[in-house]
Protein backbone atom coordinates (compact mmCIF):
# COMPACT_ATOMS: atom_id res chain seq x y z
CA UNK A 1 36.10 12.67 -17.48
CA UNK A 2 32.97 14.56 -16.90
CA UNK A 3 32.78 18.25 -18.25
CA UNK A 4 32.89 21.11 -16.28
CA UNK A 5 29.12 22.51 -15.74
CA UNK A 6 27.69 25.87 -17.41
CA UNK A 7 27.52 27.63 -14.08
CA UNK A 8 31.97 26.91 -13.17
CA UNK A 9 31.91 28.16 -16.96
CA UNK A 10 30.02 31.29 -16.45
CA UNK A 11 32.10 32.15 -13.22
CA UNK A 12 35.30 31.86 -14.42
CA UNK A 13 34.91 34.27 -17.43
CA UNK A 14 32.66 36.02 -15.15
CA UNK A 15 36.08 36.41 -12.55
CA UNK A 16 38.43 37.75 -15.39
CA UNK A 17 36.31 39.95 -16.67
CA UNK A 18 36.43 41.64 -13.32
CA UNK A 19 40.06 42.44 -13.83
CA UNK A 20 41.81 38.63 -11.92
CA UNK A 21 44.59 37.47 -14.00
CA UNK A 22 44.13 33.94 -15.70
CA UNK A 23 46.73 32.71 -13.52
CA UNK A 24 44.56 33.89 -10.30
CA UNK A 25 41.49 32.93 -11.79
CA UNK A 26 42.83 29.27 -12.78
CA UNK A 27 44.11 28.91 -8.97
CA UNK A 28 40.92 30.47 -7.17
CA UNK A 29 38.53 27.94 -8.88
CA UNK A 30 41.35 25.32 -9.42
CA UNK A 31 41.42 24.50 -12.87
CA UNK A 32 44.15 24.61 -15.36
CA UNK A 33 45.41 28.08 -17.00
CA UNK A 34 44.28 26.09 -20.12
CA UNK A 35 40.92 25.95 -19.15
CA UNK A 36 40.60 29.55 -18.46
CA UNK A 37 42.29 30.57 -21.85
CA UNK A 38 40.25 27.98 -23.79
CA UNK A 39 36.72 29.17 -21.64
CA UNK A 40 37.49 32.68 -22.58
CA UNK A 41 38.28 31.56 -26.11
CA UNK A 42 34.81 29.90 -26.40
CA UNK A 43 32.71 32.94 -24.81
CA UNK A 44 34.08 35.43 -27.70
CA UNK A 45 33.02 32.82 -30.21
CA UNK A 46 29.49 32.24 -28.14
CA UNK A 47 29.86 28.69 -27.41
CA UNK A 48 30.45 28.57 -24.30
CA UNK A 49 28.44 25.81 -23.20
CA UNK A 50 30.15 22.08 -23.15
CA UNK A 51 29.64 20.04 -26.36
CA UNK A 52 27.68 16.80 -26.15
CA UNK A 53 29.64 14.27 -27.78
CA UNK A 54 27.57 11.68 -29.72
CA UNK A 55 27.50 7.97 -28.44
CA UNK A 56 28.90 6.19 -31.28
CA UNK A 57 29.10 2.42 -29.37
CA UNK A 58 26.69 -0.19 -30.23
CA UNK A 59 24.54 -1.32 -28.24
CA UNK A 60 24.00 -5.27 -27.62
CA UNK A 61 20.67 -6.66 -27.29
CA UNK A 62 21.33 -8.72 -23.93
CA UNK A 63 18.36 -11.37 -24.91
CA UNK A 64 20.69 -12.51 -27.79
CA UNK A 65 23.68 -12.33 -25.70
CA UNK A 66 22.13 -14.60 -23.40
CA UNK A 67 21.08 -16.59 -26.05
CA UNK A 68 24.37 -16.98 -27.42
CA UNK A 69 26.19 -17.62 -24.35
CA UNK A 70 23.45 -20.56 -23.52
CA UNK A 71 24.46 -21.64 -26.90
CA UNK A 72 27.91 -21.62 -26.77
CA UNK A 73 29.23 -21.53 -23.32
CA UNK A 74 33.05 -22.41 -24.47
CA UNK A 75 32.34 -19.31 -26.70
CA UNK A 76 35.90 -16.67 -25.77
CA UNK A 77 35.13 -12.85 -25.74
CA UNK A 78 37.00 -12.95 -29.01
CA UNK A 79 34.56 -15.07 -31.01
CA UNK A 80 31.38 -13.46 -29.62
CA UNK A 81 32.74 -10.25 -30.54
CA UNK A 82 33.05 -11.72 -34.04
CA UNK A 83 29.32 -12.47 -34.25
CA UNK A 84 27.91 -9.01 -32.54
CA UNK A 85 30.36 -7.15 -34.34
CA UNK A 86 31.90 -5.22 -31.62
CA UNK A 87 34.91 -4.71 -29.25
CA UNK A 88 35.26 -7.42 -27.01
CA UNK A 89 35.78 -4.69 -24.24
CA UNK A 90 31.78 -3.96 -25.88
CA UNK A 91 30.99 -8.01 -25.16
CA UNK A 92 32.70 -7.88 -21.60
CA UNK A 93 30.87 -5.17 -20.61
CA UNK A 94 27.52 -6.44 -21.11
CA UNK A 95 28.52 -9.70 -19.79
CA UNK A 96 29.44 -7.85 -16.47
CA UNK A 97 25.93 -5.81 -16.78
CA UNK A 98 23.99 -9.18 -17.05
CA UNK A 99 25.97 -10.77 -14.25
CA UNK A 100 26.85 -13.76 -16.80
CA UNK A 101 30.19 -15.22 -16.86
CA UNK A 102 32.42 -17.24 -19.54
CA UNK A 103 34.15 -20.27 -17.68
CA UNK A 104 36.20 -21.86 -19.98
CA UNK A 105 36.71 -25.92 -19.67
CA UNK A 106 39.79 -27.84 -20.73
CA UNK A 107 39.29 -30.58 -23.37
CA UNK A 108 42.24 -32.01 -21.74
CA UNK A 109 42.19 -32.94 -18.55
CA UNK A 110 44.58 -30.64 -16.28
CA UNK A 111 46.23 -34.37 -15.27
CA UNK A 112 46.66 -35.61 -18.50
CA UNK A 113 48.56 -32.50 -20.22
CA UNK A 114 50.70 -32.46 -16.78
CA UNK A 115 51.33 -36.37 -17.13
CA UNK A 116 52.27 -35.81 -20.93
CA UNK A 117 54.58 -33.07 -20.55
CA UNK A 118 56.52 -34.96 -18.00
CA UNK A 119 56.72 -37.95 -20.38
């Protein structure tokens, strides 16, 4: 969820500073009463403004994805996160991005392990 911009921020403080209750001011611009408490909070302290949170994911170089997957198309989202060294939600992801897919085939043959299991 996307923070609220500078100018909602400015407005709200703005609105209770003019005398509305936090209750009034929370319903007229429909946020939470939290919100107004904590924007009120932050504008006494001076930091107002939202707080850019760093992007701590890796990034995967796709050329070497592609690489891989040409490599190893039997390779699971479990085992190519085990040679990128990230989450396999990281590896599906990218695979999505690059429009490349992981189809799986059976060593078996589907009527083989049915004919077995009925033995």
């Amino acid at each position: 969820m996307k923070a609220y911009g500078m100018d909602l921020r400015e407005r709200i403080v703005k609105w209770v500073k003019k005398g509305a209750t936090r209750g009034q001011t929370a319903r007229r611009f429909e946020v939470s009463e939290r919100v107004v408490y904590r924007y009120l909070a932050a504008e006494r302290e001076g930091k107002l403004a939202p707080e850019k949170k760093p992007r701590s994911w890796r990034k995967i170089d796709p050329e070497k994805l592609r690489a891989e997957v040409k490599k190893r198309p039997d390779a699971t989202l479990k085992e190519l996160q085990d040679i990128f060294k990230v989450s396999h939600n990281g590896i599906w992801a990218r695979l999505r991005a690059l429009k490349l897919t992981l189809k799986k085939t059976h060593k078996i043959p589907r009527a083989v392990s049915t004919a077995a299991l009925v033995l």
